[in-house]
Structures are given as C-alpha cells and as structure tokens.
C-alpha atoms as a PDB file:
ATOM      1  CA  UNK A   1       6.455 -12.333  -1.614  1.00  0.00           C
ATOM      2  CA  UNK A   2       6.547 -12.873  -5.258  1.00  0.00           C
ATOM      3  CA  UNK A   3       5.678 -17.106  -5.216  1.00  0.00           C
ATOM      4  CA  UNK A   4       3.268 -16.604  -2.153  1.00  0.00           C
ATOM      5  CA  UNK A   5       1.939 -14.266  -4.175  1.00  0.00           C
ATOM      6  CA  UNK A   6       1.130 -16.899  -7.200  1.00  0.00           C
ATOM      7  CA  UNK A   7      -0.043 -18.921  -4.567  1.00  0.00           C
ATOM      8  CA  UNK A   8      -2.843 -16.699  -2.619  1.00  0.00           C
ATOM      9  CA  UNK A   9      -4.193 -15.476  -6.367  1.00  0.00           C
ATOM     10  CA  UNK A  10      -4.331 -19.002  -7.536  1.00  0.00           C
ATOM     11  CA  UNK A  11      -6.881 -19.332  -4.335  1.00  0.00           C
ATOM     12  CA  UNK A  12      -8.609 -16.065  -5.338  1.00  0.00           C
ATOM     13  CA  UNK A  13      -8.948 -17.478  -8.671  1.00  0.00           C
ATOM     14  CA  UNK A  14     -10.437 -21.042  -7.611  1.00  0.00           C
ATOM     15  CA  UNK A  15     -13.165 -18.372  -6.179  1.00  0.00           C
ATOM     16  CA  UNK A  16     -13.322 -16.793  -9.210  1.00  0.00           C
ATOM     17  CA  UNK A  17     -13.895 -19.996 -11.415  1.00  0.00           C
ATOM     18  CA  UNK A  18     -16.790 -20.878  -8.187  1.00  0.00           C
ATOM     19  CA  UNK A  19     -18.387 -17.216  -8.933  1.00  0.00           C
ATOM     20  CA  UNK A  20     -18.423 -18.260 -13.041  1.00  0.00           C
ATOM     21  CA  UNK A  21     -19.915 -21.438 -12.470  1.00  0.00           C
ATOM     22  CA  UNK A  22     -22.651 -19.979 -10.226  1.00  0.00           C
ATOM     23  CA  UNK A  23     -23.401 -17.221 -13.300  1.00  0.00           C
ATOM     24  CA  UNK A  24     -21.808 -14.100 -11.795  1.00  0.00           C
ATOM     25  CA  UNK A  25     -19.220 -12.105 -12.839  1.00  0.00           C
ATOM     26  CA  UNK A  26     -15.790 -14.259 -11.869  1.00  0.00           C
ATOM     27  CA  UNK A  27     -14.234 -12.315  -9.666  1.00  0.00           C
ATOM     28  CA  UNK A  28     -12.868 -13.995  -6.638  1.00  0.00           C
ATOM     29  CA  UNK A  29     -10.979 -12.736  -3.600  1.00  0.00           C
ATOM     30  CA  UNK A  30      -8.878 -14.251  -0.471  1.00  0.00           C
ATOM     31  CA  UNK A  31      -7.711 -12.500   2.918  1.00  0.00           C
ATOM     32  CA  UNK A  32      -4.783 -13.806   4.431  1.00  0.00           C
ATOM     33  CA  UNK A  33      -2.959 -13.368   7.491  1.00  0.00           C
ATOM     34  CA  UNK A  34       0.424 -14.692   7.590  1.00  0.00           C
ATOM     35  CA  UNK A  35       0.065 -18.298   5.924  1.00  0.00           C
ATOM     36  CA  UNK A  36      -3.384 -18.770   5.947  1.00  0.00           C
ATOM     37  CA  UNK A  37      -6.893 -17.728   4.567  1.00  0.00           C
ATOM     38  CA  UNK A  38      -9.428 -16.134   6.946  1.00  0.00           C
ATOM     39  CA  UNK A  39     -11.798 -14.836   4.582  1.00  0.00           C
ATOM     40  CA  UNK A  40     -13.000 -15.647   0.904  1.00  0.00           C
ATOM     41  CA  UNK A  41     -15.388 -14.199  -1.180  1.00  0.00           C
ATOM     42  CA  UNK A  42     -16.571 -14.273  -4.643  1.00  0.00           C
ATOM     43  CA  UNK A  43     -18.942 -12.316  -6.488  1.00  0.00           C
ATOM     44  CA  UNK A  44     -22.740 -12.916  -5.421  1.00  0.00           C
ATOM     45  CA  UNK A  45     -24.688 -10.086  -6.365  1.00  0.00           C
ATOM     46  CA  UNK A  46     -26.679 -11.923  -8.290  1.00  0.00           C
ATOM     47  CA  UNK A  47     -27.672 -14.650  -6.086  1.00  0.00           C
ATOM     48  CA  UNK A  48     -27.978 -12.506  -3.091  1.00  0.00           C
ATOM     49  CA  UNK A  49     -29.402  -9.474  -4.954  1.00  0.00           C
ATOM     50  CA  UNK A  50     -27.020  -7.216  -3.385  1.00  0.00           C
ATOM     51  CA  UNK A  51     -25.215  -4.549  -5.033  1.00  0.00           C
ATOM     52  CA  UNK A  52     -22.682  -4.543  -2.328  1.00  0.00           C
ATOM     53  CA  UNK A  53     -22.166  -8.966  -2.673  1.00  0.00           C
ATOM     54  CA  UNK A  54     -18.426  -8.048  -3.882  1.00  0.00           C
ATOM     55  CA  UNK A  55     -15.950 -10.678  -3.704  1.00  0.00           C
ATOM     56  CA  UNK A  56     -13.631  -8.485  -1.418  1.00  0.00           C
ATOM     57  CA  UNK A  57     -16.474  -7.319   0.264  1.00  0.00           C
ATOM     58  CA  UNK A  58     -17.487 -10.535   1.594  1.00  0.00           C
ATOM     59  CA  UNK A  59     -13.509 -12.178   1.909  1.00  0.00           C
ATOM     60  CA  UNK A  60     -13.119  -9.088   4.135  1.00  0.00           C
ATOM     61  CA  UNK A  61     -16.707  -9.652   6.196  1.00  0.00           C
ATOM     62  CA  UNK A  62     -15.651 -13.011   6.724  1.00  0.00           C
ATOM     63  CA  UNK A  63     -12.031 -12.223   7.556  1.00  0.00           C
ATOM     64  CA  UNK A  64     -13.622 -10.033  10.252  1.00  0.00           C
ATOM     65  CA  UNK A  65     -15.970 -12.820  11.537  1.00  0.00           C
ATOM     66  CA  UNK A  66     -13.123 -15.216  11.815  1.00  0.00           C
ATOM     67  CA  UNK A  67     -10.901 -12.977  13.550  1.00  0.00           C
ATOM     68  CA  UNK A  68     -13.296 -11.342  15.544  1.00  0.00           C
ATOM     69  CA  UNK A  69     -12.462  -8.050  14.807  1.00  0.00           C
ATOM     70  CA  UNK A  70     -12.954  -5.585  12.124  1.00  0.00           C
ATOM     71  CA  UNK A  71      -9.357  -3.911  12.248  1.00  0.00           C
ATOM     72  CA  UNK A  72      -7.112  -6.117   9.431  1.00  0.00           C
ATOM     73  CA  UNK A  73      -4.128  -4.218   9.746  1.00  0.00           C
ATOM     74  CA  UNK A  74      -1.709  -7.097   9.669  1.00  0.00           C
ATOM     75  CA  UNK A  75      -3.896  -8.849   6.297  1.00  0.00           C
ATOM     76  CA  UNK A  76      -3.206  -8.906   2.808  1.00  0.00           C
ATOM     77  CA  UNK A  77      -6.411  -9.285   0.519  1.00  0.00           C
ATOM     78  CA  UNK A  78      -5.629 -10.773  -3.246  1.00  0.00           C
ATOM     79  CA  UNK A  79      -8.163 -10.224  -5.849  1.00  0.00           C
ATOM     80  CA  UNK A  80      -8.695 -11.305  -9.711  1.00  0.00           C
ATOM     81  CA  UNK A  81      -9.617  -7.801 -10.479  1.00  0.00           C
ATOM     82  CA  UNK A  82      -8.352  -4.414  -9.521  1.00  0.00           C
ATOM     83  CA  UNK A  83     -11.150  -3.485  -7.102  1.00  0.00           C
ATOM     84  CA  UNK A  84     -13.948  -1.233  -7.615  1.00  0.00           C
ATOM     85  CA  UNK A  85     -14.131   2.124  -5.798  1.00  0.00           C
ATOM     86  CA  UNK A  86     -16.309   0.621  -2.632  1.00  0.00           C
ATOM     87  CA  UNK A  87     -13.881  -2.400  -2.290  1.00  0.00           C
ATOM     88  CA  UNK A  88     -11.092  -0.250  -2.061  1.00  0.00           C
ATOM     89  CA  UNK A  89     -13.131   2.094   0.646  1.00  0.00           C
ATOM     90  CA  UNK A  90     -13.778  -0.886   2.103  1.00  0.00           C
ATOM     91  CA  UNK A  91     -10.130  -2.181   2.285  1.00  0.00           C
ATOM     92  CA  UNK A  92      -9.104   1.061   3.398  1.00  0.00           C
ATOM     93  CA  UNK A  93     -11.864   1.050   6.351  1.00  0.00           C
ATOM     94  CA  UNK A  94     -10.484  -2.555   7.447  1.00  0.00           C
ATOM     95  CA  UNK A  95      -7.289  -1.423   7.437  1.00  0.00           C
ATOM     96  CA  UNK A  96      -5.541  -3.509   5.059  1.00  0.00           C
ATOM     97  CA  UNK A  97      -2.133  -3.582   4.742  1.00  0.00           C
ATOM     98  CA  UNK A  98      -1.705  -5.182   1.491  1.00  0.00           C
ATOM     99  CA  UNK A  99      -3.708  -5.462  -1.982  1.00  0.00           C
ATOM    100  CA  UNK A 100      -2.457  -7.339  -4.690  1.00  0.00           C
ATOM    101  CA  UNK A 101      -4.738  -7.892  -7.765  1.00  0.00           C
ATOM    102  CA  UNK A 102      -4.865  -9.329 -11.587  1.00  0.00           C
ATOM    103  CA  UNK A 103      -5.950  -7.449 -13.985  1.00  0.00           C
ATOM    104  CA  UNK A 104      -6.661  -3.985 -13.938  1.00  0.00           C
ATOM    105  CA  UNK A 105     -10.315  -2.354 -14.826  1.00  0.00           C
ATOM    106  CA  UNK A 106     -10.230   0.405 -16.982  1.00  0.00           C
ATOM    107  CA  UNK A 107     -13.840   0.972 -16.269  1.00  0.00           C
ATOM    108  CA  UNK A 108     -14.347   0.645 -12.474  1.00  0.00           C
ATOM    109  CA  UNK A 109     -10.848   0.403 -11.136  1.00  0.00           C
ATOM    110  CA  UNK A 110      -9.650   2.660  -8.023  1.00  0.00           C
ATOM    111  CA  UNK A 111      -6.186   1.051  -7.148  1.00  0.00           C
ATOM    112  CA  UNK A 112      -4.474   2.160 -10.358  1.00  0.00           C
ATOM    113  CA  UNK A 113      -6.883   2.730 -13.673  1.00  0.00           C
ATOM    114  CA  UNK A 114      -9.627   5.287 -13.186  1.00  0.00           C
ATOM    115  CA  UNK A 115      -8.520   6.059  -9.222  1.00  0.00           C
ATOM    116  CA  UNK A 116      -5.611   5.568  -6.657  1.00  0.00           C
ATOM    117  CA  UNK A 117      -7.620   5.731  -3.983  1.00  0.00           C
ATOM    118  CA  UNK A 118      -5.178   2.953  -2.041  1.00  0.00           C
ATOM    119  CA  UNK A 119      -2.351   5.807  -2.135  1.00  0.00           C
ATOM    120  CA  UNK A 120      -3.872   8.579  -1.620  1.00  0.00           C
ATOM    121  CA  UNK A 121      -2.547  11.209   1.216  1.00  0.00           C
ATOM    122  CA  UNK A 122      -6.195  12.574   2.048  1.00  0.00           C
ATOM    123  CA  UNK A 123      -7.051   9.046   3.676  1.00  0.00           C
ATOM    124  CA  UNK A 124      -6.141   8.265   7.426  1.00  0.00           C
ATOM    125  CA  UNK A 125      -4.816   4.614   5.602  1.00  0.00           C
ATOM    126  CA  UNK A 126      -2.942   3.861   2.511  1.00  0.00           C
ATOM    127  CA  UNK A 127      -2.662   0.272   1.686  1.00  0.00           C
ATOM    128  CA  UNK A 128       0.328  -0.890  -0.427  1.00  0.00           C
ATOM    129  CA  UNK A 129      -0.675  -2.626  -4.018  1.00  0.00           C
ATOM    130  CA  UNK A 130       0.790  -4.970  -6.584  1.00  0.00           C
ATOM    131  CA  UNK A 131      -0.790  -5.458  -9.897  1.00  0.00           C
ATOM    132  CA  UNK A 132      -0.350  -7.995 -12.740  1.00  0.00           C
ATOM    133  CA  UNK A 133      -0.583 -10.824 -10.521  1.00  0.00           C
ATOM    134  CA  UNK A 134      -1.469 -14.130 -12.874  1.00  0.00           C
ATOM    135  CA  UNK A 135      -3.521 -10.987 -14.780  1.00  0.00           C
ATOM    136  CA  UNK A 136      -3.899 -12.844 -17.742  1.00  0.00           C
ATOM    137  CA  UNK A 137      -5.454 -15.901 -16.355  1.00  0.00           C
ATOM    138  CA  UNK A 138      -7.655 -13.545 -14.372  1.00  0.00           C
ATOM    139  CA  UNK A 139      -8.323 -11.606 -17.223  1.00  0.00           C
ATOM    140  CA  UNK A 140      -9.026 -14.502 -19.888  1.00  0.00           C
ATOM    141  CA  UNK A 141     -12.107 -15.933 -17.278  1.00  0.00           C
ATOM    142  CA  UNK A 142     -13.977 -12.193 -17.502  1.00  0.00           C
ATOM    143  CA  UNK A 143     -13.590 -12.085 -21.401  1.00  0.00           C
ATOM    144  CA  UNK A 144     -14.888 -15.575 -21.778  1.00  0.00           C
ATOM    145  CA  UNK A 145     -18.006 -15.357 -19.157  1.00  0.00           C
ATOM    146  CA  UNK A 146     -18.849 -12.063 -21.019  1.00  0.00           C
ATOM    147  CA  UNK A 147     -18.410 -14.041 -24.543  1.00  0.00           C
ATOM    148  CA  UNK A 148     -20.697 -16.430 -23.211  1.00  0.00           C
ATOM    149  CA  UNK A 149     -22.773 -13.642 -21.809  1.00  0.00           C
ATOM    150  CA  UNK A 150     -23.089 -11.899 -25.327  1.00  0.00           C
ATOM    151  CA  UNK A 151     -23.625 -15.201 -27.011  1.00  0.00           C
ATOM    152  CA  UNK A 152     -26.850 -15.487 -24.962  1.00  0.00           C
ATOM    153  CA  UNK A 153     -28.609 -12.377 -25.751  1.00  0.00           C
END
C-alpha cells in the first residue's frame, strides 16, 4: 500500500497541477481499481459553471462510465485534498472502499477536520481513509494558486 500509494497521488496531483493551469482551484483526483486508473477528475467548476464540477466528483462519474456501473466497491479514489462534505456523500453512494487524501481542510473537510462522515456508523457504507499522503506537495500548490489569486485582486 504505502509506495502505490505515492504512486496513485502523484497521478492525482498531475490533475491537480492540469486544474491550476486551467485557473481552478488545484485539486485533482484518480479512481483506481487494482493497478489501473478508471476515472480522473480535476476541479472544473469554473469552466463548466458547476458547483458540483469536483475533482472526485467527476474521477468517480468517469470511473462509473468506464466500468459501466455505478457500484465501486472494489475502488480506491486518491485525492490532493481531504474531500468536501458532497465528495465524501458521493464516495459513500459509489461505494468506495478506499480514500486516501493530502492535505486536510480545516474549512470544508468531512473525512477527518470539520466531519468523519467516511466512518460514521449511521451510514449503510464506511469507506476506510489515509491522510498525509505527499500532503505537503498537495498542500504547497493550493497556497501558491491562492498567493497568485490574492496577488491579482
């Protein structure tokens, strides 16, 4: 798990550094199934004016498409941030066995900040998590695109 691990965020953060250069929030997100990628996603809210254009949200729409169903039971999904409270409904609703994230969000996040919404016994699904993974690389491309940001107005 752990170098796998290294390797699946270092995708999610390729899709992060895509998101950045496209002006949105880099945030980028893979879903994988076994040893491969069947969904990616990075933030497009802006570009698609849709509050909803998550990068997990659309890794796990595409994961779906690809494997032609919307139960993901037997996938992992690796993010650069801890997701927000609709990713993690989200995640839950697919069934996903498996989050692992960067950096945590002490504003938004429901795996492990604000909410533990992954663990918690009320849900039909729990999804196990791991945190901290390559967290300061993942962290280090939000503070600069919101220097940049700031800079700007």
């Amino acid at each position: 798990m752990g170098n796998s691990d290294q390797f699946w965020m270092k995708q999610a953060l390729d899709e992060a550094k895509k998101a950045y250069s496209e002006s949105e929030v880099p945030v980028g997100a893979v879903v994988v199934l076994g040893d491969r990628i069947v969904g990616r996603g990075r933030n497009a809210k802006e570009k698609n004016q849709d509050p909803t254009a998550h990068a997990e949200v659309l890794a796990l729409r595409r994961a779906a498409t690809e494997l032609g169903r919307w139960r993901l039971h037997d996938c992992q999904l690796f993010v650069t941030l801890e997701p927000c409270p609709m990713c993690v409904g989200a995640m839950l609703s697919a069934r996903i066995e498996r989050l692992v994230f960067g950096c945590t969000d002490p504003k938004a996040g429901a795996a492990v900040s604000l909410l533990q919404l992954a663990d918690d016994p009320r849900f039909n699904h729990r999804m196990q998590v791991a945190s901290g993974i390559m967290a300061e690389e993942s962290a280090e491309l939000l503070r600069e695109f919101f220097r940049l940001r700031r800079k700007k107005k």
